[in-house]
Protein backbone atom coordinates (compact mmCIF):
# COMPACT_ATOMS: atom_id res chain seq x y z
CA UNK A 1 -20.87 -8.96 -15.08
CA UNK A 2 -19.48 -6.78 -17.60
CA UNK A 3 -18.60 -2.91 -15.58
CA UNK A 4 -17.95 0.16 -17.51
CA UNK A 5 -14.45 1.29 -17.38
CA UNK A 6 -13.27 4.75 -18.46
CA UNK A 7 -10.35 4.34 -21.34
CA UNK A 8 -7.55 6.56 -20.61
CA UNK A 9 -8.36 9.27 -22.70
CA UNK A 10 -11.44 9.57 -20.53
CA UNK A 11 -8.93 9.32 -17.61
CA UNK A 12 -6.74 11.62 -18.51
CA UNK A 13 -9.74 14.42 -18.84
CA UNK A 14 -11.14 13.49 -15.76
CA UNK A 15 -7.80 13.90 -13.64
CA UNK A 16 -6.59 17.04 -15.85
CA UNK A 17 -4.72 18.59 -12.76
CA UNK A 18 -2.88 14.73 -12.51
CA UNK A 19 -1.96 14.25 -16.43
CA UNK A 20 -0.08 17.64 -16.16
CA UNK A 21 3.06 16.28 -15.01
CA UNK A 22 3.68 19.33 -11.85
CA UNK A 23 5.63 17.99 -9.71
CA UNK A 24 4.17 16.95 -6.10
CA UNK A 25 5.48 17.45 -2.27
CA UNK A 26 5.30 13.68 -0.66
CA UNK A 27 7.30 11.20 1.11
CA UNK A 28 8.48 9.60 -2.45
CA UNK A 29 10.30 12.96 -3.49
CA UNK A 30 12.56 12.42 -0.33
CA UNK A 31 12.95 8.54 -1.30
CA UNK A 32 13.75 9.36 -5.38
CA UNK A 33 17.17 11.19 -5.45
CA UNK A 34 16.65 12.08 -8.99
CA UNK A 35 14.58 15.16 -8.54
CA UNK A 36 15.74 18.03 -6.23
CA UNK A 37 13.84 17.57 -3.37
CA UNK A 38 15.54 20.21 -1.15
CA UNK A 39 14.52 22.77 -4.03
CA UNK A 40 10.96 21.65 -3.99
CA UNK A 41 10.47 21.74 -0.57
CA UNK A 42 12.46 25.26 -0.33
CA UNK A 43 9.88 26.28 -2.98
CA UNK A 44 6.50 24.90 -1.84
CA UNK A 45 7.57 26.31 1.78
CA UNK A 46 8.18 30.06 0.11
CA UNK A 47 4.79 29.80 -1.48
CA UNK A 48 3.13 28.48 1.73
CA UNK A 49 4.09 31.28 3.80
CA UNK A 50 2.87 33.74 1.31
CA UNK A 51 -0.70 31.79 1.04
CA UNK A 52 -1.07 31.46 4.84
CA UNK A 53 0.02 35.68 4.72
CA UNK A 54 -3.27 36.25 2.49
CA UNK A 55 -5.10 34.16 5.13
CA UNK A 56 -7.51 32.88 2.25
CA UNK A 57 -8.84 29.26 2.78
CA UNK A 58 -9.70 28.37 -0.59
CA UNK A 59 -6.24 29.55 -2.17
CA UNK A 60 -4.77 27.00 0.83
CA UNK A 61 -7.15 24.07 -0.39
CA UNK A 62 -5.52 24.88 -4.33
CA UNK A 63 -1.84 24.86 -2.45
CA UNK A 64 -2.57 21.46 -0.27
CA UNK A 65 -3.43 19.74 -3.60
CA UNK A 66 0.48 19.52 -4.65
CA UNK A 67 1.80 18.76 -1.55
CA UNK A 68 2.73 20.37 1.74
CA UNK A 69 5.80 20.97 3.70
CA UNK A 70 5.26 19.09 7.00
CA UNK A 71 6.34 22.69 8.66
CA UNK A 72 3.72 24.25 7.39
CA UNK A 73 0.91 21.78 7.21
CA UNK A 74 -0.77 22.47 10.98
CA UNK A 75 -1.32 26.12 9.74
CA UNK A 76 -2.94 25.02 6.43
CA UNK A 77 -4.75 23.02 7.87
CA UNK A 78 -6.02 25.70 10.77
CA UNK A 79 -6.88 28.28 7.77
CA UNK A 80 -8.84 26.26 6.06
CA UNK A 81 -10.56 24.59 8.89
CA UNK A 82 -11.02 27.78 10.60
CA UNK A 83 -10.02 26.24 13.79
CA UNK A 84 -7.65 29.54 14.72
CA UNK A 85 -8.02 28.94 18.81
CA UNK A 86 -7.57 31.62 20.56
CA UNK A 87 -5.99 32.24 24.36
CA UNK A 88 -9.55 32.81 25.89
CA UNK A 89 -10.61 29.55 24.25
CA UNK A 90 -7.51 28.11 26.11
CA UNK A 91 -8.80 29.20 29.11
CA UNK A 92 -12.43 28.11 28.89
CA UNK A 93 -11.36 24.84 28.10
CA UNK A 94 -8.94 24.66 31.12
CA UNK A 95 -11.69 25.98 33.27
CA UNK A 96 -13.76 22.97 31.83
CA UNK A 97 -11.07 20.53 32.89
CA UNK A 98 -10.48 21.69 36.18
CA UNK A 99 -14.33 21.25 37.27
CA UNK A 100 -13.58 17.44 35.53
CA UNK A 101 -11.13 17.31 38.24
CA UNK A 102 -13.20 18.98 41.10
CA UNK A 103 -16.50 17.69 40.17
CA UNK A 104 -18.02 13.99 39.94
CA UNK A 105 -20.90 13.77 37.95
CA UNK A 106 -23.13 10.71 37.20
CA UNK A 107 -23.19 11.62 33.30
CA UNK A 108 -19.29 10.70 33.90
CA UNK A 109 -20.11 6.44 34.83
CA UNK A 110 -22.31 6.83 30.88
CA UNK A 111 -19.26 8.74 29.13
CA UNK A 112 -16.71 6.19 30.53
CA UNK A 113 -19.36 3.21 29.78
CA UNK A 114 -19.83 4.15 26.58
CA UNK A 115 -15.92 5.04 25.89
CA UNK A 116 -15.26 1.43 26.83
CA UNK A 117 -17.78 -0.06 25.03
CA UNK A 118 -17.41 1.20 21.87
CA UNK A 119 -13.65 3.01 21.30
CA UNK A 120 -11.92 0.80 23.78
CA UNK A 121 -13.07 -2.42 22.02
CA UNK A 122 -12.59 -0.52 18.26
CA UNK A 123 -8.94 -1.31 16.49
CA UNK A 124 -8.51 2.61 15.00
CA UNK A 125 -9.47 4.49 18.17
CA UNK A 126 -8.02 2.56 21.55
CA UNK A 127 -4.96 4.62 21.16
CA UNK A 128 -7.02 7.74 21.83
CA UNK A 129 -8.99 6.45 24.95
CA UNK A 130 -7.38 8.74 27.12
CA UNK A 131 -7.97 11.87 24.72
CA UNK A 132 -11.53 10.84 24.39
CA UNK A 133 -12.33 10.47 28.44
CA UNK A 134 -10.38 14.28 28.56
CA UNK A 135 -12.77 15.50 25.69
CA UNK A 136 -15.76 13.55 26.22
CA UNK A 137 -15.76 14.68 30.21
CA UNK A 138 -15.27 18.42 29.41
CA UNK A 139 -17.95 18.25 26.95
CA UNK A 140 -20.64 17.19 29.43
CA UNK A 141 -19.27 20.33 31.55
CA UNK A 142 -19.50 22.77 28.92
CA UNK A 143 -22.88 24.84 30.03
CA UNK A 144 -22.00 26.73 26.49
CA UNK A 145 -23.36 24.18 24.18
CA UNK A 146 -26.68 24.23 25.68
CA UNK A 147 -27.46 27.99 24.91
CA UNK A 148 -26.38 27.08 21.55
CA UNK A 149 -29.62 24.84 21.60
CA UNK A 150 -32.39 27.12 22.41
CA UNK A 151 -34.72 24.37 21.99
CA UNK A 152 -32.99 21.76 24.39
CA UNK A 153 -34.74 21.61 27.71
CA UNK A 154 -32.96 21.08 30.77
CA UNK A 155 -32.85 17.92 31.69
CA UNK A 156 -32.63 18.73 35.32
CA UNK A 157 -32.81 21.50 37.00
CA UNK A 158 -31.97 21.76 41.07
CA UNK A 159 -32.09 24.62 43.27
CA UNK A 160 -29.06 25.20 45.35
CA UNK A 161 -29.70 24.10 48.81
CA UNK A 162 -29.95 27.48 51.65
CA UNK A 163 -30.19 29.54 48.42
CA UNK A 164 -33.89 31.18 47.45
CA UNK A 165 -35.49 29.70 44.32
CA UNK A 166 -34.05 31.71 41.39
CA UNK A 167 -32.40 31.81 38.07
CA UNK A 168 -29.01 32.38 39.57
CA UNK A 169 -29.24 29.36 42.13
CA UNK A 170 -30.37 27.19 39.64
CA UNK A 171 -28.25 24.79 38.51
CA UNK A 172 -28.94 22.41 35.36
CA UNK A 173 -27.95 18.59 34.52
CA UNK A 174 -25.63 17.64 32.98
CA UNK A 175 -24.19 21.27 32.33
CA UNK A 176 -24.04 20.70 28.48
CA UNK A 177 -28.01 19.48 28.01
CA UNK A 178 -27.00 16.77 26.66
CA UNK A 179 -27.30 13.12 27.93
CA UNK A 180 -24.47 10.76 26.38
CA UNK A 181 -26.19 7.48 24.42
CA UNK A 182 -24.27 4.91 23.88
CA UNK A 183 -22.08 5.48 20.58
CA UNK A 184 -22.09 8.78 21.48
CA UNK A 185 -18.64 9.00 21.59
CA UNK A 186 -17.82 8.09 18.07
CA UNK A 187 -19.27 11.38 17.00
């Protein structure tokens, strides 16, 4: 079956930023003693600071393209992610794992089903069982994400027992609104 194949010209316009010849941050710079590699890196750091300064994500996706320092590369990548967390964060997810701790929930027998069923058995993601029972179990806690779905109803909702029947006794299951199928932990 004869495939069409770009010639090189049509290579060489296609990866323009490539054919330049710029030199690029990466692991064989350190390996290749011919070019400087402590005055790239010395460089590419000085220009990283003054990107993450401007705090301007798409000016950090242009600077990741050519390589970045590994000191810097956790705040690139929190810029343009815009995954800044913040101390009350922190603290609401701390909160979230100590009711993991206090509280045993049924929704926690599906997350650790499903967790073993599908990531357990799963070559790429075994090594982050135990990050994925943490997450996974604080998810199902967080009452947050269900007022961020307005049109979720409450799976289950139960009165406090001794309390009178209102809004502030009421208590709804699971906490997030959302019931765990299985797979769902590879989202």
């Amino acid at each position: 079956m004869p495939l069409k194949v770009k010639n090189l010209v049509e290579l060489r316009n296609m990866y323009a930023e490539l054919s330049r010849g710029d030199l690029i941050l990466n692991s064989n710079n350190f390996v290749n003693p011919s070019q400087n590699y402590a005055t790239l890196e010395a460089e590419r750091i000085a220009l990283g600071e003054k990107i993450l300064a401007k705090n301007y994500a798409p000016l950090a996706q242009e600077f990741l393209k050519k390589g970045c320092p590994k000191c810097l590369r956790s705040k690139m990548w929190t810029l343009i992610l815009g995954a800044d967390v913040k101390p009350v964060q922190i603290a609401h997810f701390d909160s979230l794992k100590q009711n993991v701790l206090q509280y045993d929930l049924m929704i926690d027998k599906l997350i650790i089903k499903d967790i073993n069923l599908t990531a357990s058995n799963d070559d790429q993601y075994f090594v982050f069982e135990d990050v994925l029972y943490q997450v996974m179990m604080c998810f199902s806690r967080d009452s947050d994400i269900l007022k961020q779905l307005p049109n979720q109803p409450a799976f289950l909702q139960v009165g406090l027992k001794g309390r009178p029947n209102t809004a502030e006794n009421t208590l709804v299951f699971p906490p997030s609104g959302v019931i765990p199928f299985h797979g769902f932990t590879m989202y």
